[in-house]
C-alpha atoms as a PDB file:
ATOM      1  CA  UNK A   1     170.130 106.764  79.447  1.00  0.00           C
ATOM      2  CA  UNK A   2     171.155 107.078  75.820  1.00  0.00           C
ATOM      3  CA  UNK A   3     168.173 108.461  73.788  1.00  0.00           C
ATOM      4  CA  UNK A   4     165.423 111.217  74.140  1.00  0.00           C
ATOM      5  CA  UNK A   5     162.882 112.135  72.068  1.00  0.00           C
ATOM      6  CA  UNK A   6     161.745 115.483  72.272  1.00  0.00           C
ATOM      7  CA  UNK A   7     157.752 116.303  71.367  1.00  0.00           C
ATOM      8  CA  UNK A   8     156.617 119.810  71.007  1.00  0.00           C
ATOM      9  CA  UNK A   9     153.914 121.572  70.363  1.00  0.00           C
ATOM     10  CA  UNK A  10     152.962 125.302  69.831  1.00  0.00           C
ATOM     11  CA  UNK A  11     153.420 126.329  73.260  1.00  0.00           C
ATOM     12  CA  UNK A  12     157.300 126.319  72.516  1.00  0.00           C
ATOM     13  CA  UNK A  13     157.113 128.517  69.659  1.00  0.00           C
ATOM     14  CA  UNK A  14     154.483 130.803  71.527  1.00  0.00           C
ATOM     15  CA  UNK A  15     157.345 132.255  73.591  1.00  0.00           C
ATOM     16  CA  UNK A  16     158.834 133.193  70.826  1.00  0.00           C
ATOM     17  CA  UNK A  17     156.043 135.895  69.814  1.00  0.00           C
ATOM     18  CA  UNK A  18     154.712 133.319  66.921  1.00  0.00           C
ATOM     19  CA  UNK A  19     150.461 133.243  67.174  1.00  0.00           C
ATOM     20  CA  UNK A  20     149.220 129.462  67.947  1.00  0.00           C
ATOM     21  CA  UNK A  21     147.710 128.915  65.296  1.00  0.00           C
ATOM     22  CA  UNK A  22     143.947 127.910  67.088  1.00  0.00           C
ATOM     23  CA  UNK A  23     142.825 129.946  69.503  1.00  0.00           C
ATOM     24  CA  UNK A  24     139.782 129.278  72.077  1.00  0.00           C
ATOM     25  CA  UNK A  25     137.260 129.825  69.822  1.00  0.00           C
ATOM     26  CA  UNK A  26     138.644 127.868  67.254  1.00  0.00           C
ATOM     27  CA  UNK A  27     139.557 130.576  65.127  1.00  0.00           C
ATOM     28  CA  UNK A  28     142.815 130.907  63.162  1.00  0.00           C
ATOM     29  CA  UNK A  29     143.705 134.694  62.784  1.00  0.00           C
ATOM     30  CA  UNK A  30     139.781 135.161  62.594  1.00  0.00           C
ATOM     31  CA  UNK A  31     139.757 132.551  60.282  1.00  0.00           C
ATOM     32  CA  UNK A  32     137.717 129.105  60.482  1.00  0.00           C
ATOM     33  CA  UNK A  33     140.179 126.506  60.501  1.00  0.00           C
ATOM     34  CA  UNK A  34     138.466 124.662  57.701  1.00  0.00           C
ATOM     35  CA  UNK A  35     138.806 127.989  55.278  1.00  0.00           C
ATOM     36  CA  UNK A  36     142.604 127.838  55.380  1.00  0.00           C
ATOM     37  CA  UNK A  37     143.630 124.493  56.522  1.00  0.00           C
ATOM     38  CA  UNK A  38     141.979 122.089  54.576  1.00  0.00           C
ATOM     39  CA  UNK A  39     141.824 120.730  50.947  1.00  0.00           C
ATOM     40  CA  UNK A  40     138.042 122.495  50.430  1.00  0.00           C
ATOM     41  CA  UNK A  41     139.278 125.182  51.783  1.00  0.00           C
ATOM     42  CA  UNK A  42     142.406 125.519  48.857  1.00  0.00           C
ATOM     43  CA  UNK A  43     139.992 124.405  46.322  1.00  0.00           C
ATOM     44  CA  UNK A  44     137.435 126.526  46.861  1.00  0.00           C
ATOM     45  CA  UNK A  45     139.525 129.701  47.831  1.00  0.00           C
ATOM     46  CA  UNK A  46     143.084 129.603  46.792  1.00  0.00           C
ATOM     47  CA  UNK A  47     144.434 133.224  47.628  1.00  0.00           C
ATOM     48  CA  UNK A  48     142.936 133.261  51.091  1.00  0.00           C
ATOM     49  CA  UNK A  49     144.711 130.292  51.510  1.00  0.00           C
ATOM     50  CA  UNK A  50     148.153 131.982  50.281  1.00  0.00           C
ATOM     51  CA  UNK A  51     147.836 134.840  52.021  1.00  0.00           C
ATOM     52  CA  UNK A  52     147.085 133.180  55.205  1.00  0.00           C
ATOM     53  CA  UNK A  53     150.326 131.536  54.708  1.00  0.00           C
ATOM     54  CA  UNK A  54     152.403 134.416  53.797  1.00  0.00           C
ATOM     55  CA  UNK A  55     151.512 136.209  56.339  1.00  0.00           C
ATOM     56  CA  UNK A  56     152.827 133.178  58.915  1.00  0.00           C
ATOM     57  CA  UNK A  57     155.985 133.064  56.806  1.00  0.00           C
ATOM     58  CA  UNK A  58     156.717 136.745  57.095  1.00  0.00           C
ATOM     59  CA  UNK A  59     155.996 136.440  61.296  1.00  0.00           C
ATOM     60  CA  UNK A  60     158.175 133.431  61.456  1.00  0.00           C
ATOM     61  CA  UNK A  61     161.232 135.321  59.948  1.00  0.00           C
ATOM     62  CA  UNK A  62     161.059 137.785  62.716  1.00  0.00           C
ATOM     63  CA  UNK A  63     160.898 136.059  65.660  1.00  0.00           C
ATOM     64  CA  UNK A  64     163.662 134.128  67.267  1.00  0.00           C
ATOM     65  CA  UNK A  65     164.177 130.908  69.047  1.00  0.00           C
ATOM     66  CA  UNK A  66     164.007 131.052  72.761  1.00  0.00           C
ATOM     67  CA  UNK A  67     165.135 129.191  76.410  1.00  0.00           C
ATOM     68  CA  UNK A  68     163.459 126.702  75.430  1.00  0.00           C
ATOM     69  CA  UNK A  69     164.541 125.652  71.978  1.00  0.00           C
ATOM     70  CA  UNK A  70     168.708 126.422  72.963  1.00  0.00           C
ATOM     71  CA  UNK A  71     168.186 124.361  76.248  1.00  0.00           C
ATOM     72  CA  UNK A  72     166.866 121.313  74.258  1.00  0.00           C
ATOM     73  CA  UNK A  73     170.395 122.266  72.191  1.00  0.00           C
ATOM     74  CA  UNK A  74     172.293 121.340  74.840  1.00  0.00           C
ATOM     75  CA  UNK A  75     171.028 117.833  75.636  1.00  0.00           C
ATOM     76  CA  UNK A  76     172.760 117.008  71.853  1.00  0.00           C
ATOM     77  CA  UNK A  77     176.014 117.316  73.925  1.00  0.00           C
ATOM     78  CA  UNK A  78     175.424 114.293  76.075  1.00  0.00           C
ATOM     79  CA  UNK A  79     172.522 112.111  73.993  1.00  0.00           C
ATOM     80  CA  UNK A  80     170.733 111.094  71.696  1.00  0.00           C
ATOM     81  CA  UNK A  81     168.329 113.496  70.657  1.00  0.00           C
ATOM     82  CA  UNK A  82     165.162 113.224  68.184  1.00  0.00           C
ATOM     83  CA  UNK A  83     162.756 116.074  68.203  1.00  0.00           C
ATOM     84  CA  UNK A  84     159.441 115.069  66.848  1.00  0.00           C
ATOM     85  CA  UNK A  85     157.320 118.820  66.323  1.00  0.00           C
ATOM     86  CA  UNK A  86     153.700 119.604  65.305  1.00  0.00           C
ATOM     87  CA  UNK A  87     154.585 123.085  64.617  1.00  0.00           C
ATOM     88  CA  UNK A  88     155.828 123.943  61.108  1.00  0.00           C
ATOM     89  CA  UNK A  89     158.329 127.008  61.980  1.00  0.00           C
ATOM     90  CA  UNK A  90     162.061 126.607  61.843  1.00  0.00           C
ATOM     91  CA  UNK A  91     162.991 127.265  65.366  1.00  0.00           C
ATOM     92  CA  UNK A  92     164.730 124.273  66.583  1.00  0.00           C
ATOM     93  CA  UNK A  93     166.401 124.261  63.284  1.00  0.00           C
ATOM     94  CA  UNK A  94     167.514 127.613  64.384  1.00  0.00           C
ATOM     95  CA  UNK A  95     168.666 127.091  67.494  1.00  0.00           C
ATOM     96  CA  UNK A  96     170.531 124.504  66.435  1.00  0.00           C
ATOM     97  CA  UNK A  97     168.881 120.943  67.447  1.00  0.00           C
ATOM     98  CA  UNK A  98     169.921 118.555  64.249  1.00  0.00           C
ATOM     99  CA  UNK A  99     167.333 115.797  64.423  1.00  0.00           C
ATOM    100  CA  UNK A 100     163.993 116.778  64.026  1.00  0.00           C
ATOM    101  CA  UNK A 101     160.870 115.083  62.284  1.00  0.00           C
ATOM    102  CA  UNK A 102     158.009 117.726  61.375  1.00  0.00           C
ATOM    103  CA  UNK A 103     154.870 116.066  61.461  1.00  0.00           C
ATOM    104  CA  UNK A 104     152.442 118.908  60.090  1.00  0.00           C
ATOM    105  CA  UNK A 105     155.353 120.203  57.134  1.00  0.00           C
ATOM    106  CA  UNK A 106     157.143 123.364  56.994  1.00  0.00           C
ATOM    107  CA  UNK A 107     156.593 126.547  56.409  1.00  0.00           C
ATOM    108  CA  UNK A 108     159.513 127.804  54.596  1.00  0.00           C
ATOM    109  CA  UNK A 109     159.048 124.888  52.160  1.00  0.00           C
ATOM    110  CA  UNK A 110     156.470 125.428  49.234  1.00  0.00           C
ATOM    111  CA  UNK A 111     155.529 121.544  47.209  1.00  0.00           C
ATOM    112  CA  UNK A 112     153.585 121.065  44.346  1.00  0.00           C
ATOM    113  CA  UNK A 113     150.170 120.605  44.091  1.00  0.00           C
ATOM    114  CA  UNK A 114     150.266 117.956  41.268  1.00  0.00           C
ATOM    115  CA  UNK A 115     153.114 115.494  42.856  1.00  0.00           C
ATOM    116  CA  UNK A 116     153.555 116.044  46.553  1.00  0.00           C
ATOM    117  CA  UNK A 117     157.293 114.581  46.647  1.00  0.00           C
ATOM    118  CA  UNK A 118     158.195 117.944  44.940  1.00  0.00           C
ATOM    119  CA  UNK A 119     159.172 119.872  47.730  1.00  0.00           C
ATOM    120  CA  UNK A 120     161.287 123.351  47.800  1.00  0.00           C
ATOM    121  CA  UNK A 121     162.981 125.936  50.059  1.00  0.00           C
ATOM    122  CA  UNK A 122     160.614 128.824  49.941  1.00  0.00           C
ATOM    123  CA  UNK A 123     161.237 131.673  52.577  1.00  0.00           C
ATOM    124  CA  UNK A 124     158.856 134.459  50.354  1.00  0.00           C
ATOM    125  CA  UNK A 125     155.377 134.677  49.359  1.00  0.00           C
ATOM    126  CA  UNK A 126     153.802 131.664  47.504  1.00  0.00           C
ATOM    127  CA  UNK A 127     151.860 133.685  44.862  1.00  0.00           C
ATOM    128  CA  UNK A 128     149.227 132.142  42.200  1.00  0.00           C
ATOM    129  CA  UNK A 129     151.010 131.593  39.204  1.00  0.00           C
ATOM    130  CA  UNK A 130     154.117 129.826  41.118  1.00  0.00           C
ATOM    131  CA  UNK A 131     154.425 126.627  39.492  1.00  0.00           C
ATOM    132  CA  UNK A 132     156.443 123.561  40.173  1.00  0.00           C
ATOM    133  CA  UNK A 133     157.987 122.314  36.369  1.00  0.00           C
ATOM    134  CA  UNK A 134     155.085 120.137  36.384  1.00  0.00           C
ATOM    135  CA  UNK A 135     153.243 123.086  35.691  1.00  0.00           C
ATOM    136  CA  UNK A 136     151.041 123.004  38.882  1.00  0.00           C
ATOM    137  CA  UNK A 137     150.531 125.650  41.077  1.00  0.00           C
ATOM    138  CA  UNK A 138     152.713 125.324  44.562  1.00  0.00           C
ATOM    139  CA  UNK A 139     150.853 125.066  47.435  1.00  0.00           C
ATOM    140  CA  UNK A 140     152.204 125.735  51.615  1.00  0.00           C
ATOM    141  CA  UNK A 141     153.983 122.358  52.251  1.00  0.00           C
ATOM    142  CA  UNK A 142     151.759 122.137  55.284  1.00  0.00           C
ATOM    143  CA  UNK A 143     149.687 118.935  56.577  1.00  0.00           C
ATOM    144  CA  UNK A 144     146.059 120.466  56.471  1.00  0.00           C
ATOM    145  CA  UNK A 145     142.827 118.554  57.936  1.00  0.00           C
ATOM    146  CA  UNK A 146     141.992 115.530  56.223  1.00  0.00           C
ATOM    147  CA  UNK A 147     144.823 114.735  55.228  1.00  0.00           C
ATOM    148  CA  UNK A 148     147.547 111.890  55.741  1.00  0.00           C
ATOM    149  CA  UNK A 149     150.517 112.511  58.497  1.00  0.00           C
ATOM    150  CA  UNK A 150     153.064 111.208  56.146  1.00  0.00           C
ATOM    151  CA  UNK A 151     155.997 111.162  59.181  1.00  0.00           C
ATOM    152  CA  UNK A 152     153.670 109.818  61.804  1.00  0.00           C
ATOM    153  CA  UNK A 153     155.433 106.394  61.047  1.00  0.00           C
ATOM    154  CA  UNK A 154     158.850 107.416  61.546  1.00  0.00           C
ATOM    155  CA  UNK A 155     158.028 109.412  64.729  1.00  0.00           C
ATOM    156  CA  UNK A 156     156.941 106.355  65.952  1.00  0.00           C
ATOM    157  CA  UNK A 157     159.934 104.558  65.260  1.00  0.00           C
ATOM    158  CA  UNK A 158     161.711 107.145  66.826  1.00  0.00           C
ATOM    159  CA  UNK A 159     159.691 106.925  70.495  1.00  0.00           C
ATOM    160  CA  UNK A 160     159.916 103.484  70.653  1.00  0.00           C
ATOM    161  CA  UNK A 161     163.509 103.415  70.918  1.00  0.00           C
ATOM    162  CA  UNK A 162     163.606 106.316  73.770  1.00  0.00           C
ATOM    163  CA  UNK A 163     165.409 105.688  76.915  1.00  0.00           C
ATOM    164  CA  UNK A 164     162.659 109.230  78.191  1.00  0.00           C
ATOM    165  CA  UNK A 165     160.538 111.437  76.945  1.00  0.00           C
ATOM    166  CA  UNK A 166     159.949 114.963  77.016  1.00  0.00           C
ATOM    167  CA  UNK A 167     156.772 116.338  75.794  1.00  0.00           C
ATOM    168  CA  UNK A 168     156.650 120.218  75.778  1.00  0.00           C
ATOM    169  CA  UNK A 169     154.154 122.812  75.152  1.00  0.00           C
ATOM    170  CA  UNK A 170     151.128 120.622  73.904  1.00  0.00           C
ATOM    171  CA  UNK A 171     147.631 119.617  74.534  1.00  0.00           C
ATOM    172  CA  UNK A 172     148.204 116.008  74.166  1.00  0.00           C
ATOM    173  CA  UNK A 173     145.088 116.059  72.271  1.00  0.00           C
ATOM    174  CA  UNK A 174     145.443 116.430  68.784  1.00  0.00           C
ATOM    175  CA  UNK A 175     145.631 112.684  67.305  1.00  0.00           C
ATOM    176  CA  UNK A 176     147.842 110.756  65.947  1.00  0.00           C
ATOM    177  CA  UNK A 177     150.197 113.201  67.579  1.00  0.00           C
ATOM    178  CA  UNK A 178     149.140 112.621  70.828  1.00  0.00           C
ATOM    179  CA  UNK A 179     149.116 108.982  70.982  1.00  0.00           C
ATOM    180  CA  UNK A 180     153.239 108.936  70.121  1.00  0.00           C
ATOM    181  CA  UNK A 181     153.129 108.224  74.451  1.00  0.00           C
ATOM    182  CA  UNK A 182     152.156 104.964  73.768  1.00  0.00           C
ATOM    183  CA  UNK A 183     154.840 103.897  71.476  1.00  0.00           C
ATOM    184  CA  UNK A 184     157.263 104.795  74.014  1.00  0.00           C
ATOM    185  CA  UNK A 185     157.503 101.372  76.120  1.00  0.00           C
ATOM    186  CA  UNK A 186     161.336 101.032  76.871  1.00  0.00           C
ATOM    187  CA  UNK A 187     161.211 105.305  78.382  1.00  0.00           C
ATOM    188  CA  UNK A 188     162.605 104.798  81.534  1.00  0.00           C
ATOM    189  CA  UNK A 189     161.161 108.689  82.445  1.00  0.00           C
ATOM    190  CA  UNK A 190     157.845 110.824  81.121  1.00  0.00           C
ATOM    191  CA  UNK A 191     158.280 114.541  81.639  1.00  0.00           C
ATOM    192  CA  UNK A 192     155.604 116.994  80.516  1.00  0.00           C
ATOM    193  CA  UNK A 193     156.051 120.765  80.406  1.00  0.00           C
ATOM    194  CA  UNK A 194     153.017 123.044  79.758  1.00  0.00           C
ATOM    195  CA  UNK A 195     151.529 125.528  82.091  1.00  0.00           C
ATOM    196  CA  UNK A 196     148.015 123.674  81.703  1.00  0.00           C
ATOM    197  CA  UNK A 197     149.065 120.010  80.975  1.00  0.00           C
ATOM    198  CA  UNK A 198     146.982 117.916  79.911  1.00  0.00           C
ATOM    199  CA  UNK A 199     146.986 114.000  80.681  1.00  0.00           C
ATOM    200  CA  UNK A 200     145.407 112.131  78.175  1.00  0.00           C
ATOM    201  CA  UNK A 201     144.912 108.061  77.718  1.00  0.00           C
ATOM    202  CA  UNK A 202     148.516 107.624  76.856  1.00  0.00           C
ATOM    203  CA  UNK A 203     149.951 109.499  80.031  1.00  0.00           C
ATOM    204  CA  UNK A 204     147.871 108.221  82.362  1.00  0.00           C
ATOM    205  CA  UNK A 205     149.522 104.970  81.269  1.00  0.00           C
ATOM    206  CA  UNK A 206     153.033 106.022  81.840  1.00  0.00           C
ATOM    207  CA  UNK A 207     154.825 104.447  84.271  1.00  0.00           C
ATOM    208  CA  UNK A 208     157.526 107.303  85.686  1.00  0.00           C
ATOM    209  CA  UNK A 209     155.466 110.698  84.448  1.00  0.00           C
ATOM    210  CA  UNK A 210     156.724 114.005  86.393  1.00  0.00           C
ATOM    211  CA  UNK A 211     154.315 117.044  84.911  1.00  0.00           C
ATOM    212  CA  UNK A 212     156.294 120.306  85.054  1.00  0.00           C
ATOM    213  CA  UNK A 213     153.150 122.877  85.057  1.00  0.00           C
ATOM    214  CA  UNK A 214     155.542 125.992  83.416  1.00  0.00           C
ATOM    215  CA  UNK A 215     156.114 127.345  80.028  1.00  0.00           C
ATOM    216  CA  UNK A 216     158.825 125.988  78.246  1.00  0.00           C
ATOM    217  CA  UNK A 217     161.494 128.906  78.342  1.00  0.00           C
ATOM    218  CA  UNK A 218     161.764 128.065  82.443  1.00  0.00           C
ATOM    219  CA  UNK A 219     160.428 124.354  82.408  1.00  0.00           C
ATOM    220  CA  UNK A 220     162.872 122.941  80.034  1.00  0.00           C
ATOM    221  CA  UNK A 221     165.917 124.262  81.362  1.00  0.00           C
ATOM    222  CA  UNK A 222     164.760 122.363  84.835  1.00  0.00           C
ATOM    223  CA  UNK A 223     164.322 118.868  82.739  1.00  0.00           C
ATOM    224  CA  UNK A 224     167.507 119.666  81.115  1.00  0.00           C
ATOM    225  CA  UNK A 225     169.772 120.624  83.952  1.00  0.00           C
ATOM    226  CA  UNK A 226     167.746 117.287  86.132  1.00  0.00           C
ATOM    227  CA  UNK A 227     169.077 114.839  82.793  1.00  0.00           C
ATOM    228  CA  UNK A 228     172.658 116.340  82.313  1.00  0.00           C
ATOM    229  CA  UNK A 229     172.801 116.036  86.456  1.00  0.00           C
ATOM    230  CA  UNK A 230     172.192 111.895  85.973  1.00  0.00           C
END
């Protein structure tokens, strides 16, 4: 086994103290998802939009990367290792993984709203009048609803060259995210970490799936510590 790729979701970062962002009744932060994570939702109301933003930034900046994030740190030793993330917080980074695609953006990173390949390190507030030198306003360099997943093709790449899988702390339901499974032909192993997993289409397809029903801080140490053991 040379090469695993790594696919988290916000269950990860949840141990970490940061909020999933949607919550059983749909509701970000008391928010409706559409208000603050979706092109209407910046047009028609730009500061909430900011300030729901901010307000993630400043969390993230607290919080620290836990089990789960070092112990995926330490398969880097030994393999391969491409970590493919829906969340947009830095933890990995942090922890010190080195190979990591973020599908949804990043939250430290501010782009502009006139040409999206402008794209900048932005740990503070985004405030309105922040402009990129086009002279548009920047904008959360975050992949809202409706819009294109511009790394979903490189992911792809990326888990159809795994020798296993690891999928950790997410629904499996959100698409095109969850359908990365079924690119991932030559994975010798599936494992799945989540204290309520969820098989979808794409994992009931696998051929070698073992479902670890724990949070990540105590379920990916026991993936870990099986792999470095073969």
């Amino acid at each position: 086994m040379k090469k695993i790729v790594v696919l988290t979701g916000a269950g990860v970062s949840a141990e970490s103290g940061i909020k999933t962002f949607r919550d059983a009744d749909g509701l970000w932060e008391g928010h409706d998802v559409m208000e603050v994570a979706s092109p209407q939702g910046w047009r028609k109301n730009m500061e909430l939009v900011l300030d729901f933003y901010n307000q993630r930034r400043r969390q993230l900046l607290e919080v620290k990367p836990n089990a789960g994030h070092f112990s995926l740190v330490e398969l880097e030793k030994h393999f391969e290792v491409s970590i493919i993330t829906q969340n947009v917080d830095d933890l990995h980074e942090r922890a010190g993984s080195t190979n990591i695609i973020h599908l949804h953006g990043e939250l430290l990173k501010a782009r502009s709203t006139k040409d999206p390949s402008l794209i900048y390190d932005w740990a503070k507030d985004i405030l309105p009048g922040d402009i990129c030198p086009l002279g548009s306003q920047l904008r959360p360099h975050i992949v809202w609803f409706g819009e294109a997943v511009p790394m979903i093709e490189a992911a792809a790449m990326e888990t159809m060259t795994a020798d296993a899988v690891i999928i950790v702390g997410t629904s499996m339901q959100v698409y095109p995210a969850a359908g990365l499974v079924g690119f991932a032909e030559k994975a010798q192993r599936i494992y799945y970490v989540d204290p309520k997993p969820a098989i979808n289409y794409e994992l009931s397809q696998a051929a070698s799936l073992s479902v670890i029903a724990e949070p990540a801080t105590t379920g990916v140490p026991k993936v870990v510590k099986e792999l470095l053991g073969q």
